[in-house]
N, C-alpha and C. Protein backbone atom coordinates (compact mmCIF):
# COMPACT_ATOMS: atom_id res chain seq x y z
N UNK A 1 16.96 80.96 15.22
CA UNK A 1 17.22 80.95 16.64
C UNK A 1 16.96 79.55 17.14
N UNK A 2 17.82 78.77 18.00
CA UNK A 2 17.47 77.43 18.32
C UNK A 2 16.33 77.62 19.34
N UNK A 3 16.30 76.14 19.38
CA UNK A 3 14.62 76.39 20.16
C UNK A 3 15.07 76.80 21.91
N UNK A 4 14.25 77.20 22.50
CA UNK A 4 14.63 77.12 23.64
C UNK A 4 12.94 77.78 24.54
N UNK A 5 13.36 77.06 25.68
CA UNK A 5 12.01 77.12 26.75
C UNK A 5 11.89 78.31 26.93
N UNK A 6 12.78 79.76 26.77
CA UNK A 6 12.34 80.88 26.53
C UNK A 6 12.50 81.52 25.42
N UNK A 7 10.96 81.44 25.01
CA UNK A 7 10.63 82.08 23.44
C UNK A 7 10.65 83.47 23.29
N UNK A 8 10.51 84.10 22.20
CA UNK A 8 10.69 85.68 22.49
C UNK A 8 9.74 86.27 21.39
N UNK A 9 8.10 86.01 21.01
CA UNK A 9 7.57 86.23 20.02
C UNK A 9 7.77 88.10 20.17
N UNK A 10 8.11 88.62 20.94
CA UNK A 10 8.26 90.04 20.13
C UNK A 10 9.05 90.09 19.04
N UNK A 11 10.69 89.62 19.68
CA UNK A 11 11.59 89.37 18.85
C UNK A 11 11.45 89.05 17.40
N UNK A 12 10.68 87.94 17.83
CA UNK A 12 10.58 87.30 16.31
C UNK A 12 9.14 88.01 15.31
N UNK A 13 8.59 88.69 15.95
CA UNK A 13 7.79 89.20 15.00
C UNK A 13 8.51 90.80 14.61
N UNK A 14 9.02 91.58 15.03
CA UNK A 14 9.99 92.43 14.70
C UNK A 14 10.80 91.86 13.85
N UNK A 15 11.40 90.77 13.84
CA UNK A 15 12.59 90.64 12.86
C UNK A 15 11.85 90.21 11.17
N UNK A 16 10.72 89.56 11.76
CA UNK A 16 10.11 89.35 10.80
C UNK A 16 9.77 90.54 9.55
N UNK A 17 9.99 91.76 9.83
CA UNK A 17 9.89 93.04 9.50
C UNK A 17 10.99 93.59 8.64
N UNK A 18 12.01 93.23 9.49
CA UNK A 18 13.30 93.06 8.56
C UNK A 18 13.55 92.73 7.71
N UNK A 19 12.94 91.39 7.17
CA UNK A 19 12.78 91.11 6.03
C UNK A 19 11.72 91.50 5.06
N UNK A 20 10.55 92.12 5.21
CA UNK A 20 9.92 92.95 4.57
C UNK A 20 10.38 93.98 3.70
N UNK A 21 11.23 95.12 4.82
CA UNK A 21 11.93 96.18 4.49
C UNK A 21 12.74 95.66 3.46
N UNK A 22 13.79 94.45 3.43
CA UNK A 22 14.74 94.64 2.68
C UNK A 22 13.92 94.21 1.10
N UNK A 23 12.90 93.47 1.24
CA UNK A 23 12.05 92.94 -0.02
C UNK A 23 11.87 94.10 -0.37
N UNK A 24 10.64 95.21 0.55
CA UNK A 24 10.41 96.87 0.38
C UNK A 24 11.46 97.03 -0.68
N UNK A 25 12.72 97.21 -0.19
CA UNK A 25 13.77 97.87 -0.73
C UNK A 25 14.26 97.57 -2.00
N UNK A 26 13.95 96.27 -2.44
CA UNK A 26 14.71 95.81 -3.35
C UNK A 26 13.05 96.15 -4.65
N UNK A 27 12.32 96.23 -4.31
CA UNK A 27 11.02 96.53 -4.91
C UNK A 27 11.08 97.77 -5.71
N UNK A 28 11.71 98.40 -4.81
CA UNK A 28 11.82 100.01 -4.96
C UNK A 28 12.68 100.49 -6.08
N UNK A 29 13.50 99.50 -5.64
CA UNK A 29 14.71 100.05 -6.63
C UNK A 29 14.46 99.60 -8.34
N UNK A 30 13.27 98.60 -8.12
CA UNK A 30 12.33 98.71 -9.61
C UNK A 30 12.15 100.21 -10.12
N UNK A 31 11.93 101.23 -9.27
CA UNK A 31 11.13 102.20 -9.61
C UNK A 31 11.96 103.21 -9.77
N UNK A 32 13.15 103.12 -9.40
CA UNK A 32 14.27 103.98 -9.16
C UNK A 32 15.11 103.90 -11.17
N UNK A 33 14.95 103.07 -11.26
CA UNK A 33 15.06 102.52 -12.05
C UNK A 33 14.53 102.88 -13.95
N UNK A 34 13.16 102.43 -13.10
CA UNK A 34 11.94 103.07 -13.89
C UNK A 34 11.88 104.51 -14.40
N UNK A 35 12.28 105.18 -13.26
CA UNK A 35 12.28 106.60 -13.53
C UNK A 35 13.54 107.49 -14.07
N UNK A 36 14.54 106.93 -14.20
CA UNK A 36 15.32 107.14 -15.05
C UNK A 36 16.61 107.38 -14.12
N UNK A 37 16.70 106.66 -12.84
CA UNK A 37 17.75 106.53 -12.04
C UNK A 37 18.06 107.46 -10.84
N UNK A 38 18.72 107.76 -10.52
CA UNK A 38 18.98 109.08 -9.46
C UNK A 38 19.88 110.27 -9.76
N UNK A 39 19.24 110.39 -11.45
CA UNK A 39 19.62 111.92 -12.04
C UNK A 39 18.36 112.15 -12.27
N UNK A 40 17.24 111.85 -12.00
CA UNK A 40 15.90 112.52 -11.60
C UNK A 40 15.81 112.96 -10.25
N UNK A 41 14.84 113.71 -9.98
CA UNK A 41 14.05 114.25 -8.46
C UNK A 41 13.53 112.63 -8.35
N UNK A 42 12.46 111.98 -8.99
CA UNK A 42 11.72 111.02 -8.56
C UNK A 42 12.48 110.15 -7.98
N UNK A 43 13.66 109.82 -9.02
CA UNK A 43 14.88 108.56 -8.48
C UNK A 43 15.46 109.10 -7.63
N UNK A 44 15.94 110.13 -7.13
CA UNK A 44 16.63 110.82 -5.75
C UNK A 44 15.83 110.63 -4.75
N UNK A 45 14.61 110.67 -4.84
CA UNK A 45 13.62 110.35 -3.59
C UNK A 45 13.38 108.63 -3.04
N UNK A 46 13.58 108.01 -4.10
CA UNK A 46 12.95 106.43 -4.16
C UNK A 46 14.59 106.36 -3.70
N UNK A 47 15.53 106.85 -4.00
CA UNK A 47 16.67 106.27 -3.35
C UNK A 47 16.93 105.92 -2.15
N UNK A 48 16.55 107.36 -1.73
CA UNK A 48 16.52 108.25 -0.49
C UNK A 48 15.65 107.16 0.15
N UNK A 49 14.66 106.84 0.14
CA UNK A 49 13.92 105.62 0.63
C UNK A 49 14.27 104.39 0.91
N UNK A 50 15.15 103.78 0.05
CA UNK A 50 16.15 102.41 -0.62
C UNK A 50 17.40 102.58 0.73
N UNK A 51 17.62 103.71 0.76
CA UNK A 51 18.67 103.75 1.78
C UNK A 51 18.23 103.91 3.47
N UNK A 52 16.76 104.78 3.46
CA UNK A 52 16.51 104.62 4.89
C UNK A 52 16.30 103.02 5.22
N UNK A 53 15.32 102.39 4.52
CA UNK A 53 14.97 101.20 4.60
C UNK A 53 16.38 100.08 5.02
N UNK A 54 17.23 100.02 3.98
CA UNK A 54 18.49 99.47 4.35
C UNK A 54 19.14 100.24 5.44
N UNK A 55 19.25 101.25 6.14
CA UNK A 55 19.66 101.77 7.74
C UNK A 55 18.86 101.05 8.33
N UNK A 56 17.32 101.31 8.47
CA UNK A 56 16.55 100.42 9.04
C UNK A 56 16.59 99.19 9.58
N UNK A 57 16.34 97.86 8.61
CA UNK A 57 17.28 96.79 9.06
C UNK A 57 18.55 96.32 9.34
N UNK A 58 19.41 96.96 8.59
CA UNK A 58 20.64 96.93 9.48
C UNK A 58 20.74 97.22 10.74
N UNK A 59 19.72 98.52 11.28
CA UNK A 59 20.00 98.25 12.61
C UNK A 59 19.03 97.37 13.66
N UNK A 60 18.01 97.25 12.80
CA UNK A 60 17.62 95.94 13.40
C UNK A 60 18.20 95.09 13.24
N UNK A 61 19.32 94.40 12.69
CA UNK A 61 19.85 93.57 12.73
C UNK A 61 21.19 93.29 13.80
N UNK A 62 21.50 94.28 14.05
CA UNK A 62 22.80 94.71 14.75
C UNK A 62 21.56 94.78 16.53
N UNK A 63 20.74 94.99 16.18
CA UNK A 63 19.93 95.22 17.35
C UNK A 63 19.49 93.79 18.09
N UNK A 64 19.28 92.61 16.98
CA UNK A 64 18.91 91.65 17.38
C UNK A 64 19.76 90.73 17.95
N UNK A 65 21.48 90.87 17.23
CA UNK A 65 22.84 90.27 17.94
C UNK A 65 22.36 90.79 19.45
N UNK A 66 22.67 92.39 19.46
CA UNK A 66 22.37 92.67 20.87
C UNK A 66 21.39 92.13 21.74
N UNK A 67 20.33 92.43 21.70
CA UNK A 67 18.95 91.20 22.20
C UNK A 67 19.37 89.83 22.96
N UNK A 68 20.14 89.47 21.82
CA UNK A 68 20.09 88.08 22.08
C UNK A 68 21.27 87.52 23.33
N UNK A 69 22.15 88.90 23.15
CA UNK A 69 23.14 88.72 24.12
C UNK A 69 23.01 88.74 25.48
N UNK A 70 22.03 89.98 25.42
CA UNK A 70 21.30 90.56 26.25
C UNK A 70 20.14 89.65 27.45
N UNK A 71 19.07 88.78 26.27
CA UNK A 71 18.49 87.85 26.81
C UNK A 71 18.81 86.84 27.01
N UNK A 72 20.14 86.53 26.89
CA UNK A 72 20.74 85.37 27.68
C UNK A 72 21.24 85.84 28.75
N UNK A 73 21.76 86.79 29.14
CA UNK A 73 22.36 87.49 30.47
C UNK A 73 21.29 86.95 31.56
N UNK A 74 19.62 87.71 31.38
CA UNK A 74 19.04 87.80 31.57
C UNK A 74 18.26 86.38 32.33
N UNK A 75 18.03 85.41 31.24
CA UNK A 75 17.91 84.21 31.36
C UNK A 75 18.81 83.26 32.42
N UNK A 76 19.93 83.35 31.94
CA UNK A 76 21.32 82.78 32.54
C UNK A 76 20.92 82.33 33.91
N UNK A 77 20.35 83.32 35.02
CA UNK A 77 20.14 82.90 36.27
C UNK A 77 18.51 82.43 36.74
N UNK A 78 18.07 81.95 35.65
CA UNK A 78 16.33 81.65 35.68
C UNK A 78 16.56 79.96 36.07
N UNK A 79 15.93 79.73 37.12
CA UNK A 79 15.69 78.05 37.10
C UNK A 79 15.04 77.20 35.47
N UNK A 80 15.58 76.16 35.27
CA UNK A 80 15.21 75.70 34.19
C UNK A 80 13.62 75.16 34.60
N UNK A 81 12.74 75.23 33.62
CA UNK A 81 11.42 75.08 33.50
C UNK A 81 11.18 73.91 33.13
């Protein structure tokens, strides 16, 4: 995000999360793996996980385009500081 006189540390500590999840996710799929894929119960579950996680940030991601559109609207009529 370029710099600008209005910062948005929620923003950015939420998104920061995003990238967790997708690490989460890619971790997981070690185990998915491990367990002999998703013709097990275990690997059907760790999938099942692999995929909420990836919904997850995707829509935080799709959430943060919005945000940003959003907090410029917002901004747009603020005297510069």
């Amino acid at each position: 995000m370029p710099s600008s006189p209005h910062t948005d540390a929620w923003h950015e500590a939420v998104m920061r999360r995003d990238h967790l999840m997708r690490h989460l996710a890619s971790a997981i799929q070690l185990g998915v793996d491990a367990v002999g894929g998703t013709r097990t119960a275990p690997g059907q579950r760790l999938r099942l996980s692999i995929e909420f996680l990836d919904f997850v940030a995707d829509s935080m991601a799709a959430m943060s385009i919005e945000w940003e559109r959003r907090k410029a609207d917002i901004v747009a009529g603020w005297p510069a500081s």
